[in-house]
N, C-alpha and C. Protein backbone atom coordinates (compact mmCIF):
# COMPACT_ATOMS: atom_id res chain seq x y z
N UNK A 1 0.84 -1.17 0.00
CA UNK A 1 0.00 0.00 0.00
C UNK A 1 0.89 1.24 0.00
N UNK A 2 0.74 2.07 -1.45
CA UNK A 2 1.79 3.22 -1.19
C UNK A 2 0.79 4.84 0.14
N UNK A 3 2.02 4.87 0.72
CA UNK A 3 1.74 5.80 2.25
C UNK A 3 1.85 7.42 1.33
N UNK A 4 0.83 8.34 1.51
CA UNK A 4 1.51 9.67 1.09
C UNK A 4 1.48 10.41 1.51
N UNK A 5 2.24 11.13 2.07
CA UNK A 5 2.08 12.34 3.35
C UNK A 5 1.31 13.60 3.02
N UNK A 6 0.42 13.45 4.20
CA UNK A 6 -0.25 14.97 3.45
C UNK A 6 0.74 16.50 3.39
N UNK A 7 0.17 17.11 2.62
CA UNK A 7 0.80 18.20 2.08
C UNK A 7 0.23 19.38 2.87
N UNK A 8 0.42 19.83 3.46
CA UNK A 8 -0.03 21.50 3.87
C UNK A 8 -0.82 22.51 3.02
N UNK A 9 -1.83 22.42 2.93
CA UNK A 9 -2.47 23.56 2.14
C UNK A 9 -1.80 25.00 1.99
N UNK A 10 -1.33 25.52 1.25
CA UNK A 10 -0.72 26.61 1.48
C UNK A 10 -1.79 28.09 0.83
N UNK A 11 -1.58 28.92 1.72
CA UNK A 11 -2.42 30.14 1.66
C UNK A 11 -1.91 31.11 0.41
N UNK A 12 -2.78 32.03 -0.40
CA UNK A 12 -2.76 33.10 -0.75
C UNK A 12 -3.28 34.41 -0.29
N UNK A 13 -2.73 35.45 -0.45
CA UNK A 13 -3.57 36.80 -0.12
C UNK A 13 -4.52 37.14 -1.25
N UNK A 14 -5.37 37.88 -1.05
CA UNK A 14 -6.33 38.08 -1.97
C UNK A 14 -6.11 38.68 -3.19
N UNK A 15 -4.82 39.42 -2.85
CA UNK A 15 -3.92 40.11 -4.34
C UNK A 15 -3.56 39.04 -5.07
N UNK A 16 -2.59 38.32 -4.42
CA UNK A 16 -1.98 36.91 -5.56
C UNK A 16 -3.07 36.19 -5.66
N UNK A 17 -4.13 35.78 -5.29
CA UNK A 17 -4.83 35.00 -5.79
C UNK A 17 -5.81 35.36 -6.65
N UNK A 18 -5.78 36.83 -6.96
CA UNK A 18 -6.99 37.84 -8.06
C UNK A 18 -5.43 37.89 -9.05
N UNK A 19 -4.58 37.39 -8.68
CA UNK A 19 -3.76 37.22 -10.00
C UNK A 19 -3.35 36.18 -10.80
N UNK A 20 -3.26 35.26 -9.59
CA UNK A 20 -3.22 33.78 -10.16
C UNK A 20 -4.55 33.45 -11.09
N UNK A 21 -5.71 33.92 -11.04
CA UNK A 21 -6.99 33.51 -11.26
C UNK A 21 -7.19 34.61 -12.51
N UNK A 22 -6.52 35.62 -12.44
CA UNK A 22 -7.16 36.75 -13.23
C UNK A 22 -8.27 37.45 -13.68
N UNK A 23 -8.31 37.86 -12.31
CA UNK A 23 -9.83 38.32 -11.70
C UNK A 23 -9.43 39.46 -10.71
N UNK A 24 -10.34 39.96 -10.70
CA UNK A 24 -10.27 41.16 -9.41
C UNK A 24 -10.36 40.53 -8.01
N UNK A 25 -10.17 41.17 -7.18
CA UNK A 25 -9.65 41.28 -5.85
C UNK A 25 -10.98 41.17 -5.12
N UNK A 26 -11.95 41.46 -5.59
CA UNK A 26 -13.24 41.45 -5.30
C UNK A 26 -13.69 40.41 -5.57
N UNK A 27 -13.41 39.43 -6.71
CA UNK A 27 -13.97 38.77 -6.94
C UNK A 27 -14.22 37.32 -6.16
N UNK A 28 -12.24 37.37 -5.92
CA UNK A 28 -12.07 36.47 -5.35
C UNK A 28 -12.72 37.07 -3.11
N UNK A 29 -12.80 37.95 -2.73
CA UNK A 29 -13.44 38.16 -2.09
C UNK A 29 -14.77 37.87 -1.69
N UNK A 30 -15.41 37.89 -2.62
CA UNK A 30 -17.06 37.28 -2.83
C UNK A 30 -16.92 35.87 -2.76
N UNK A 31 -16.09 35.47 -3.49
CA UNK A 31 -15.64 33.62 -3.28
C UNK A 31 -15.29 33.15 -2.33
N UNK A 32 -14.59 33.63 -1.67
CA UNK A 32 -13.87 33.48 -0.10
C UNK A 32 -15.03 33.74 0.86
N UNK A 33 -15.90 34.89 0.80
CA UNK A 33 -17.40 35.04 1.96
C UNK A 33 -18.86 34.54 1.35
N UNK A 34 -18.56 33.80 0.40
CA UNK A 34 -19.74 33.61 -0.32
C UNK A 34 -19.82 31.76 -0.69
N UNK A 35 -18.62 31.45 -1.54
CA UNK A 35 -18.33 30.86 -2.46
C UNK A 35 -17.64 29.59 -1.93
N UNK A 36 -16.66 28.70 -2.77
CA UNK A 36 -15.70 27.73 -2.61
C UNK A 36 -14.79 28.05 -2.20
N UNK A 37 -14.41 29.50 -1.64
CA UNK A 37 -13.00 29.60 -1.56
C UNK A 37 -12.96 29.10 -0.10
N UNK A 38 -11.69 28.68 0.52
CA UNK A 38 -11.80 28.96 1.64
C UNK A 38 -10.59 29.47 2.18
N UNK A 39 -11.39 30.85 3.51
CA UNK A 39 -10.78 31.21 4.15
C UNK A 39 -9.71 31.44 4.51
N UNK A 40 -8.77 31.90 4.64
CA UNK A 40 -7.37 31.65 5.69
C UNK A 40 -7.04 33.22 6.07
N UNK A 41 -5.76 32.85 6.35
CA UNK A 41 -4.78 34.11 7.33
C UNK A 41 -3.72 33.64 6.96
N UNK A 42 -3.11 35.11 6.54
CA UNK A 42 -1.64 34.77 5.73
C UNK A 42 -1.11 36.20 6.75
N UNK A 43 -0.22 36.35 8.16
CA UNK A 43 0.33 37.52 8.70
C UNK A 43 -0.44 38.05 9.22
N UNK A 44 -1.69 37.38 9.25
CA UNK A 44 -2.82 38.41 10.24
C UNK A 44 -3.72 39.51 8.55
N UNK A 45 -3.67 38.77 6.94
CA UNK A 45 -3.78 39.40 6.13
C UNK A 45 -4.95 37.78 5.29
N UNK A 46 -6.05 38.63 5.31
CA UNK A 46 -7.05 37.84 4.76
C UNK A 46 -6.39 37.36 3.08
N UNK A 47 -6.78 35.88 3.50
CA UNK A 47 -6.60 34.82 2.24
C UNK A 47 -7.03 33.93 1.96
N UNK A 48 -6.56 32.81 1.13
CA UNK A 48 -7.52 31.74 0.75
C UNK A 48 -6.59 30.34 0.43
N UNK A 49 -7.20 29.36 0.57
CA UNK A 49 -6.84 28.15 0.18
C UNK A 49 -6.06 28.18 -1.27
N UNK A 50 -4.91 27.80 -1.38
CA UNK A 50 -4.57 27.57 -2.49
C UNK A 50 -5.10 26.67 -3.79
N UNK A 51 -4.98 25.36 -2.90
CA UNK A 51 -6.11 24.63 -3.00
C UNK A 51 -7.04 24.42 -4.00
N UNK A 52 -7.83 25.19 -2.92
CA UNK A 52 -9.36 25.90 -3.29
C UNK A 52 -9.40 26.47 -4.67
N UNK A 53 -8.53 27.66 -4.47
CA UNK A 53 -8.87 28.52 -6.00
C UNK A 53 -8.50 27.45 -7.09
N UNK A 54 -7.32 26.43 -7.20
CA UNK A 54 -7.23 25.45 -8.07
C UNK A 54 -8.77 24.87 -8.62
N UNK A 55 -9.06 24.03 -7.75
CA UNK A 55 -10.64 23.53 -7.55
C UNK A 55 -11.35 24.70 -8.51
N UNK A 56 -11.64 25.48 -7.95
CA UNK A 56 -12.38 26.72 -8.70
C UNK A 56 -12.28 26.76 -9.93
N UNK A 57 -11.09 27.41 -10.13
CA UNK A 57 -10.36 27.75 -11.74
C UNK A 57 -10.83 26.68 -12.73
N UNK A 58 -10.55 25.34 -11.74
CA UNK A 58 -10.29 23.78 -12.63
C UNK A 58 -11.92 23.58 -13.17
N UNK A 59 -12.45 23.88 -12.28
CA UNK A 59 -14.75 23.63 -12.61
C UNK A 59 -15.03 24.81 -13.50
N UNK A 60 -14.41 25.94 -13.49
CA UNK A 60 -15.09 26.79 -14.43
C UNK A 60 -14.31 26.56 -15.81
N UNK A 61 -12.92 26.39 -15.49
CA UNK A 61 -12.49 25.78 -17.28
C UNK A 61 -13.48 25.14 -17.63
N UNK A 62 -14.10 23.65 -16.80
CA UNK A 62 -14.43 22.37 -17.68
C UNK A 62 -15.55 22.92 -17.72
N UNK A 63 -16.59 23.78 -16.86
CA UNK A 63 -17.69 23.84 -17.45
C UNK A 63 -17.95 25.03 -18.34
N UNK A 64 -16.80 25.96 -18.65
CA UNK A 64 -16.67 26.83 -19.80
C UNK A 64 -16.01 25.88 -21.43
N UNK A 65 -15.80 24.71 -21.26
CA UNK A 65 -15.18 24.40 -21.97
C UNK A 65 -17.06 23.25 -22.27
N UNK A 66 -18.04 22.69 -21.41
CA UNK A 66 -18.68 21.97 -21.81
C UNK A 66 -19.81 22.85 -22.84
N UNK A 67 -19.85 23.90 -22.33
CA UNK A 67 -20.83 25.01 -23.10
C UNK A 67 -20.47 25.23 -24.39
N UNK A 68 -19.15 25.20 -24.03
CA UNK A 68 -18.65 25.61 -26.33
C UNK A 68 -18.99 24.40 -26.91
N UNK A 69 -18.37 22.76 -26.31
CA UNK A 69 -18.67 21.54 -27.07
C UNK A 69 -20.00 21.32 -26.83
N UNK A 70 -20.84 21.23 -26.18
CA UNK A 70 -22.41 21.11 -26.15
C UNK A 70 -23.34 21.42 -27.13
N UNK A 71 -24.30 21.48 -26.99
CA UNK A 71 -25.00 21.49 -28.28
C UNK A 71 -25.45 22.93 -28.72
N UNK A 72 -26.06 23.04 -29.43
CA UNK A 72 -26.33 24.27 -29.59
C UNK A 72 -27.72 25.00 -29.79
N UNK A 73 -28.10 25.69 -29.73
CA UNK A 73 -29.23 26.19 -29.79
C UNK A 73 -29.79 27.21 -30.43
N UNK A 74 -30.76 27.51 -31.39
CA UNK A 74 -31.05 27.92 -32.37
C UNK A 74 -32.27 29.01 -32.50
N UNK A 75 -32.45 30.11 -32.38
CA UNK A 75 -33.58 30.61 -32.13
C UNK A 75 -34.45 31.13 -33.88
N UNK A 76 -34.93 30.58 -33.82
CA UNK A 76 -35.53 31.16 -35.51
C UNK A 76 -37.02 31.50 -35.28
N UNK A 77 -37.02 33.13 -35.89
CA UNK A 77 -38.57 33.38 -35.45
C UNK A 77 -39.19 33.87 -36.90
N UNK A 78 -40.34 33.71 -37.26
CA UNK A 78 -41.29 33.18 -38.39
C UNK A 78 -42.00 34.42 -38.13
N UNK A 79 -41.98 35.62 -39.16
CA UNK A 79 -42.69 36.99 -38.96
C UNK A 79 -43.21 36.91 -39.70
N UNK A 80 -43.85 35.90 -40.77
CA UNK A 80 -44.97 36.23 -41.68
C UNK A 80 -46.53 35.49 -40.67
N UNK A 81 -47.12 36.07 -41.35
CA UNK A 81 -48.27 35.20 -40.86
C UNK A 81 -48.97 34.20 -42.06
């Protein structure tokens, strides 16, 4: 049975992580009191799971990526009578 040591979650501040993500500072703020992010303290300086924003980033690629391959939808509207 291979043994694997857990790893330490390591924190971001809300600056590097509205950069890692490329997003505003807010945004990831709303995510962190709202959202998936979670929480931390980086110096006594609000932050977030590293983690986490991975997770995040990783669900909105695939489900920005299922919307383009998905099907499509067609609106056609018939103005004669």
């Amino acid at each position: 049975m291979l043994h694997v040591e857990p790893t330490e979650d390591r924190a971001v501040t809300i600056a590097e992580a509205a950069k890692i993500a490329g997003r505003s500072t807010s945004w990831i703020r709303s995510n962190r009191n709202f959202g998936p992010l979670i929480p931390m303290e980086l110096d006594g300086r609000h932050a977030v799971s590293l983690d986490s924003l991975k997770r995040l980033l990783n669900k909105q690629a695939r489900e920005k990526l299922a919307v383009r391959t998905g099907s499509h939808l067609r609106l056609v509207i018939d103005n004669t009578k």
